[in-house]
N, C-alpha and C. Protein backbone atom coordinates (compact mmCIF):
# COMPACT_ATOMS: atom_id res chain seq x y z
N UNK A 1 3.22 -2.79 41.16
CA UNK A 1 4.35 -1.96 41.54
C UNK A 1 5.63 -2.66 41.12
N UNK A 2 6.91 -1.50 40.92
CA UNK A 2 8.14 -2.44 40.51
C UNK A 2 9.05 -2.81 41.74
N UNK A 3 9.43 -3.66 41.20
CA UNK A 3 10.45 -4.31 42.95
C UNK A 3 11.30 -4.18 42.17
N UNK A 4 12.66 -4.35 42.62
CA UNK A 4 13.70 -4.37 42.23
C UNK A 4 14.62 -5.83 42.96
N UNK A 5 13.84 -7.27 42.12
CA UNK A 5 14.23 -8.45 42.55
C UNK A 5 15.55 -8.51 42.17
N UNK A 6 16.17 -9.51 42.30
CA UNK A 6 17.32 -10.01 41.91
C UNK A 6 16.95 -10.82 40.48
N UNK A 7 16.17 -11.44 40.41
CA UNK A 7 15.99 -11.47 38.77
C UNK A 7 15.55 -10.58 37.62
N UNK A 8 15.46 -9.39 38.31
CA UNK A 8 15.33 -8.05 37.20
C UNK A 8 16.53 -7.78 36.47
N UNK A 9 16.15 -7.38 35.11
CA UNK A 9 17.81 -7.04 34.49
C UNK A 9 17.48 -5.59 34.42
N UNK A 10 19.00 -4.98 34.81
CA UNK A 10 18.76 -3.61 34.60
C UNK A 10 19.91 -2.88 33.81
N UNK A 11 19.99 -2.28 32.57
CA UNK A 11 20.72 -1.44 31.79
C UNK A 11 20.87 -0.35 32.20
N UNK A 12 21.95 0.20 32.52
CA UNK A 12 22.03 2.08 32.34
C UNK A 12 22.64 2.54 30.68
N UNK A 13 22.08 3.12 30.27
CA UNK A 13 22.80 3.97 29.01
C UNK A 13 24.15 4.51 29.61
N UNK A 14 24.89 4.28 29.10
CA UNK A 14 26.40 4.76 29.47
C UNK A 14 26.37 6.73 29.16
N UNK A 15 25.78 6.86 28.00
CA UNK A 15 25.77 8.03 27.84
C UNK A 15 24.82 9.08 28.09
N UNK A 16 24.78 10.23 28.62
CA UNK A 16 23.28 10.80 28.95
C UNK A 16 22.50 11.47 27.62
N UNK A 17 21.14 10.94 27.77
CA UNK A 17 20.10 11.83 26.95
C UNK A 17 19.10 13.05 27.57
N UNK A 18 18.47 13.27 26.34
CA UNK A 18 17.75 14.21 26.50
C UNK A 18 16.76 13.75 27.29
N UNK A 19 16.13 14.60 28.59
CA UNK A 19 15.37 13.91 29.51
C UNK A 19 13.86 14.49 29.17
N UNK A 20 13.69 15.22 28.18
CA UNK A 20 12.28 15.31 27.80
C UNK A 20 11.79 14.74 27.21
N UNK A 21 12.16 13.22 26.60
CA UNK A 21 11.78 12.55 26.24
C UNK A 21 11.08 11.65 26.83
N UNK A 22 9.94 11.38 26.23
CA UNK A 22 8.85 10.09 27.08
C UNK A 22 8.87 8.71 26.36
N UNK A 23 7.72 7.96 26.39
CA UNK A 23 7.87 6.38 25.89
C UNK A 23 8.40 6.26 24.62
N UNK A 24 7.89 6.92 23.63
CA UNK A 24 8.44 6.90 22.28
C UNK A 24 9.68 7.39 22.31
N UNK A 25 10.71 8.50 22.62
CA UNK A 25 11.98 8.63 22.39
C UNK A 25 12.46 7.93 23.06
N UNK A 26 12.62 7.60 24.40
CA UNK A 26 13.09 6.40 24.88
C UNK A 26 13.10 5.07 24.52
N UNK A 27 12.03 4.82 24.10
CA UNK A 27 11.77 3.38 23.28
C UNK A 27 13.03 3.35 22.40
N UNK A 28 12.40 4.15 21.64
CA UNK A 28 14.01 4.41 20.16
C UNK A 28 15.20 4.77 20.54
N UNK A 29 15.82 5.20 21.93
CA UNK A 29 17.18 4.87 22.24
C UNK A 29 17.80 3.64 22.61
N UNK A 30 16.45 2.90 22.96
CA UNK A 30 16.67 1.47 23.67
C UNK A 30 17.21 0.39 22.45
N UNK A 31 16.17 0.54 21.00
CA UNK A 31 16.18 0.23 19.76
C UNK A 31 17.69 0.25 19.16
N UNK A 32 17.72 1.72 19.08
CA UNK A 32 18.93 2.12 17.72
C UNK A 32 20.23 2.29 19.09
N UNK A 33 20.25 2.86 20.25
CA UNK A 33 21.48 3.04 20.60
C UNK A 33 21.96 2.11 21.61
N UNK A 34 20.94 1.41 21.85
CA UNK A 34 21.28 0.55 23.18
C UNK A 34 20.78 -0.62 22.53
N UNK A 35 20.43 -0.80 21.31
CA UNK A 35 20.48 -2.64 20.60
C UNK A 35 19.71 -3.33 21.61
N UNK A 36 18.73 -2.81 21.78
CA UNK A 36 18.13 -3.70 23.19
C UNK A 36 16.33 -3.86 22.91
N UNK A 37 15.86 -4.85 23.07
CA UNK A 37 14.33 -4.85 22.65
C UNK A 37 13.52 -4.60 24.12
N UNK A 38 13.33 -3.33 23.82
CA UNK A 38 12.53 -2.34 25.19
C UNK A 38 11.07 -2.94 26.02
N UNK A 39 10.34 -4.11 25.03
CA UNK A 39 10.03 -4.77 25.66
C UNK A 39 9.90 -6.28 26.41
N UNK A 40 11.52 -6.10 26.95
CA UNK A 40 11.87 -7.65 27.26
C UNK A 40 11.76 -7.83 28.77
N UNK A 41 11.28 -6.75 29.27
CA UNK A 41 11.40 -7.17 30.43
C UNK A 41 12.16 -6.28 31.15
N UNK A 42 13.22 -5.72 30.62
CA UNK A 42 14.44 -5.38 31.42
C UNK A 42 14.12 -3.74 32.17
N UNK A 43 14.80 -3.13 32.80
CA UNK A 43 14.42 -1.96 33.39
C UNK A 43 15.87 -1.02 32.61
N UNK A 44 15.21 0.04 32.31
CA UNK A 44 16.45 0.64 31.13
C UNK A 44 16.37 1.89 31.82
N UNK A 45 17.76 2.10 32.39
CA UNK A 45 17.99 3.81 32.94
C UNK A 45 18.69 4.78 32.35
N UNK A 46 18.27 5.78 32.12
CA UNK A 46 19.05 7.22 31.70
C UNK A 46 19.19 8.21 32.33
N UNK A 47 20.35 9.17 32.48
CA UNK A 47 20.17 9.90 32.93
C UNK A 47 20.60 11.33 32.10
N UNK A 48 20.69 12.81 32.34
CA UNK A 48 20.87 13.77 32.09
C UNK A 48 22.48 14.34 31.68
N UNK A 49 22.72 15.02 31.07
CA UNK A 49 23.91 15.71 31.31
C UNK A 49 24.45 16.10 32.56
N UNK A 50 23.69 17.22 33.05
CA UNK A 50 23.71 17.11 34.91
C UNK A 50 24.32 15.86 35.54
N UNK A 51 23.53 15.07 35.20
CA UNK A 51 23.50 13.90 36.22
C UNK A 51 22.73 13.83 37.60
N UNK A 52 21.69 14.93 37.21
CA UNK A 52 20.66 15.43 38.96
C UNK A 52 19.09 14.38 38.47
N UNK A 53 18.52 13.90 37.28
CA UNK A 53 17.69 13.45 37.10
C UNK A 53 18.22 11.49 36.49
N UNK A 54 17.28 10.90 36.80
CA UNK A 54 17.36 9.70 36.19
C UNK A 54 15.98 9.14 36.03
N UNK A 55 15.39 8.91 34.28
CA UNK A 55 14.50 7.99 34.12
C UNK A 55 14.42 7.39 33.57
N UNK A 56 13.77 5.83 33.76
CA UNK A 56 14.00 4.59 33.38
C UNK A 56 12.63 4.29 32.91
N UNK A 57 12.87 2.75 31.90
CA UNK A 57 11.56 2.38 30.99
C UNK A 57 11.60 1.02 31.19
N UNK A 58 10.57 0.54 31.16
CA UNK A 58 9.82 -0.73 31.80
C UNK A 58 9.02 -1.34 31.66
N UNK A 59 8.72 -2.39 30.52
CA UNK A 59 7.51 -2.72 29.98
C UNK A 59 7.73 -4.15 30.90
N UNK A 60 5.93 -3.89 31.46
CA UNK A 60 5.59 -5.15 32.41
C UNK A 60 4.81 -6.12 32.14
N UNK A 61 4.57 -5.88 30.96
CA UNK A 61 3.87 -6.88 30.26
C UNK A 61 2.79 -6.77 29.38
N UNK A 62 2.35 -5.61 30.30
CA UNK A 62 1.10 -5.08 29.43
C UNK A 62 1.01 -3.30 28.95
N UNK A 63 2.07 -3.04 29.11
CA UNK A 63 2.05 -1.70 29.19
C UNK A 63 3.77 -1.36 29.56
N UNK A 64 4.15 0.27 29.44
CA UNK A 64 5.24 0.74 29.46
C UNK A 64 5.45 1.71 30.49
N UNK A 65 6.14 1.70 31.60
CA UNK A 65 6.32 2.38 32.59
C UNK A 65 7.23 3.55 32.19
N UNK A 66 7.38 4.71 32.59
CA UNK A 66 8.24 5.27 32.53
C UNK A 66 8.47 6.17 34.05
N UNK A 67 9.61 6.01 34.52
CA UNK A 67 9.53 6.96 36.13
C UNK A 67 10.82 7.75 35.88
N UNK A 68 10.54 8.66 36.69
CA UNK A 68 11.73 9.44 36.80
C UNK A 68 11.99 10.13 38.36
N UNK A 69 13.64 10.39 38.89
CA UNK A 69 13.90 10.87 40.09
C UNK A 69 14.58 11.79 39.84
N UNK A 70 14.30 12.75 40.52
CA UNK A 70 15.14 14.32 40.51
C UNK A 70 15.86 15.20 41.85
N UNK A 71 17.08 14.92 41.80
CA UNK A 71 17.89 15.29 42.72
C UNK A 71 17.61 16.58 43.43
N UNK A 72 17.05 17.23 44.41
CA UNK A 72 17.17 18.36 45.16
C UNK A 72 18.36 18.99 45.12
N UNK A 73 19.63 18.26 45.57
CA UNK A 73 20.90 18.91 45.41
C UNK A 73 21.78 17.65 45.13
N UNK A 74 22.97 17.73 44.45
CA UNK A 74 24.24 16.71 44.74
C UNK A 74 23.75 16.54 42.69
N UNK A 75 24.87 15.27 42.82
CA UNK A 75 24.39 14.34 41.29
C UNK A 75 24.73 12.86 41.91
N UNK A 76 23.96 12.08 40.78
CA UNK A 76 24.35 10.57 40.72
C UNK A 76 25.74 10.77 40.55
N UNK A 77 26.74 9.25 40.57
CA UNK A 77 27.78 8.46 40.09
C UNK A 77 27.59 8.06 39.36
N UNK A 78 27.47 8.13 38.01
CA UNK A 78 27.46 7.66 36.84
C UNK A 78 28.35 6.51 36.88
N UNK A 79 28.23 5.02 36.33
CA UNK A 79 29.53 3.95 36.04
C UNK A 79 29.61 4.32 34.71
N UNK A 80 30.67 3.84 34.04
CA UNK A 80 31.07 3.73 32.78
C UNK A 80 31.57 2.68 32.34
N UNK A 81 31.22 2.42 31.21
CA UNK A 81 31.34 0.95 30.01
C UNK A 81 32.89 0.70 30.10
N UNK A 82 33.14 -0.66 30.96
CA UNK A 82 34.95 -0.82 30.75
C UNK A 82 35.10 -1.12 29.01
N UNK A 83 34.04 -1.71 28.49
CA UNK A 83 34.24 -2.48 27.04
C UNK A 83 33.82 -1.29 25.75
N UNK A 84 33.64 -0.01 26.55
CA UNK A 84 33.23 1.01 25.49
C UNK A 84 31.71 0.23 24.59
N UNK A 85 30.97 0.05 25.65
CA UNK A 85 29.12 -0.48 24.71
C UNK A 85 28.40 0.91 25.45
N UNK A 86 27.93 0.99 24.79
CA UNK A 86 26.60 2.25 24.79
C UNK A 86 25.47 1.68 26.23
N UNK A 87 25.90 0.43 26.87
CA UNK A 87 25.05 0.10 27.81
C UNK A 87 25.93 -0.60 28.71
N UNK A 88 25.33 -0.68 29.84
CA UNK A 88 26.44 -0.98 30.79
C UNK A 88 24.80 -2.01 31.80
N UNK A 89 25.13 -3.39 32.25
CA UNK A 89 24.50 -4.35 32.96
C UNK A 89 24.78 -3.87 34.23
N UNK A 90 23.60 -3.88 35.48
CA UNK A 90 23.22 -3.93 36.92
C UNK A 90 22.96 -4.65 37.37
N UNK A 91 23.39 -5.30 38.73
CA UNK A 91 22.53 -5.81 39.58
C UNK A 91 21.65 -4.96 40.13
N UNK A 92 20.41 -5.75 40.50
CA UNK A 92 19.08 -4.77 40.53
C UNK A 92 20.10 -4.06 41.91
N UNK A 93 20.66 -4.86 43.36
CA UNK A 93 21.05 -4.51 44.14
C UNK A 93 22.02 -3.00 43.72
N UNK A 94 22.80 -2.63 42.89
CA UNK A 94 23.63 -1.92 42.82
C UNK A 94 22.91 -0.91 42.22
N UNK A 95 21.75 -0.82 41.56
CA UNK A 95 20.99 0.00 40.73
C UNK A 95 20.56 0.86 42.09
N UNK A 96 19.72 -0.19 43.20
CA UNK A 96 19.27 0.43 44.48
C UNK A 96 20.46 1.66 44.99
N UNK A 97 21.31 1.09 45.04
CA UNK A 97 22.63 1.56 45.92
C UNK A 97 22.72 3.10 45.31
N UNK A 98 23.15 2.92 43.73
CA UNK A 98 22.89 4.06 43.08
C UNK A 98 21.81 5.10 42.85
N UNK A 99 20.63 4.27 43.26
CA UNK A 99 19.67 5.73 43.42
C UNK A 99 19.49 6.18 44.78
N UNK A 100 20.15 5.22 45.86
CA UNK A 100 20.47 5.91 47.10
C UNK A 100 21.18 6.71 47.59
N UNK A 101 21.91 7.33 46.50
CA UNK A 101 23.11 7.97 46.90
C UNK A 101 24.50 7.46 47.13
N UNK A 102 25.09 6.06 47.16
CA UNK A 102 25.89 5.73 47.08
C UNK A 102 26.66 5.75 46.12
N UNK A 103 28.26 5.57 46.47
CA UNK A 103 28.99 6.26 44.97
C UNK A 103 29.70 4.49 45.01
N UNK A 104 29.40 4.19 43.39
CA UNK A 104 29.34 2.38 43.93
C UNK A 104 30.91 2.21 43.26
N UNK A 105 31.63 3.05 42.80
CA UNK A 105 33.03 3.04 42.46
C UNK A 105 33.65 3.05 43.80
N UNK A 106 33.71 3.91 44.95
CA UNK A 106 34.01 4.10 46.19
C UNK A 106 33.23 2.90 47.76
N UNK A 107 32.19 3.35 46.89
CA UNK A 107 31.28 2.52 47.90
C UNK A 107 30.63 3.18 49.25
N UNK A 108 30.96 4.91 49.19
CA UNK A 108 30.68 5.66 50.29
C UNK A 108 29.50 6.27 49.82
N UNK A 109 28.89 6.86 50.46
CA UNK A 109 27.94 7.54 50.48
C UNK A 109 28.42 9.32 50.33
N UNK A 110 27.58 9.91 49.14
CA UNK A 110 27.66 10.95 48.25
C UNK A 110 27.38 11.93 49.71
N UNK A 111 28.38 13.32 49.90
CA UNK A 111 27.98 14.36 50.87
C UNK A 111 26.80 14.71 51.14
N UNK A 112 25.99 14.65 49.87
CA UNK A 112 24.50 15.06 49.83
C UNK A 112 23.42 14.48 50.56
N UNK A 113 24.00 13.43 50.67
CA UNK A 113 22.59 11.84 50.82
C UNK A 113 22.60 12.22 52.53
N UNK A 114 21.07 12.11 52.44
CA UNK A 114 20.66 12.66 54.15
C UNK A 114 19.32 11.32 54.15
N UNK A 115 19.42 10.63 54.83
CA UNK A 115 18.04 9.11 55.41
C UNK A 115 17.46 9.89 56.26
C-alpha cells in the first residue's frame, strides 16, 4: 500500500490533462512535459480541467500504480508554479491536506468538505 511518508516526493503537473489517460499517456507526460523519470520513485499528480478528479502515477519498484479520486461535488485548489515549470514540488503532508479538501493557499477548509 502507498503511505504518504515524509520522504515521498510528490509532483503536481501545474497544468491539467486529459484524464483518460492510463500508464502509458501518463508515463509520457511525466517524460516530455514534466522532464521527470516516472520511474524514480516519486508520486506524480494530475488533475482535470474541472478540477473534480485527480490521478497520480507511482512506480514502486516493481510495477506502476495508477489511482485516481473523484469529487462528488466542490473542486480541488489547484497551486500554481511561482517559477512558471510545468511541475510544481509537495510535501507529502500538503499533498494530504489537498486531497482533503483543504484550500492550502488559505489554509481553510473548501465549503464542500464534510469528515
Amino acid at each position: 500500500m502507498l503511505g504518504l511518508n515524509s520522504s515521498l516526493r510528490v509532483f503536481l503537473a501545474v497544468e491539467p490533462v486529459d484524464l483518460r489517460k492510463s500508464f502509458n499517456g501518463l508515463h509520457s507526460i511525466v517524460l516530455d512535459r514534466l522532464k521527470a523519470d516516472p520511474c524514480s520513485g516519486a508520486l506524480f499528480v494530475f488533475t482535470n480541467k474541472r478540477r473534480n478528479r485527480i490521478k497520480t502515477l507511482y512506480f514502486d519498484g516493481t510495477g506502476m500504480w495508477v489511482m485516481i479520486k473523484r469529487l462528488e461535488q466542490g473542486r480541488f485548489t489547484w497551486p500554481k508554479s511561482a517559477d512558471r515549470d510545468d511541475k510544481l514540488e509537495l510535501a507529502p503532508e500538503a499533498l494530504a491536506l489537498l486531497l482533503d479538501g483543504v484550500d492550502l493557499k488559505q489554509g481553510s477548509l473548501k465549503p464542500w468538505y464534510q469528515r
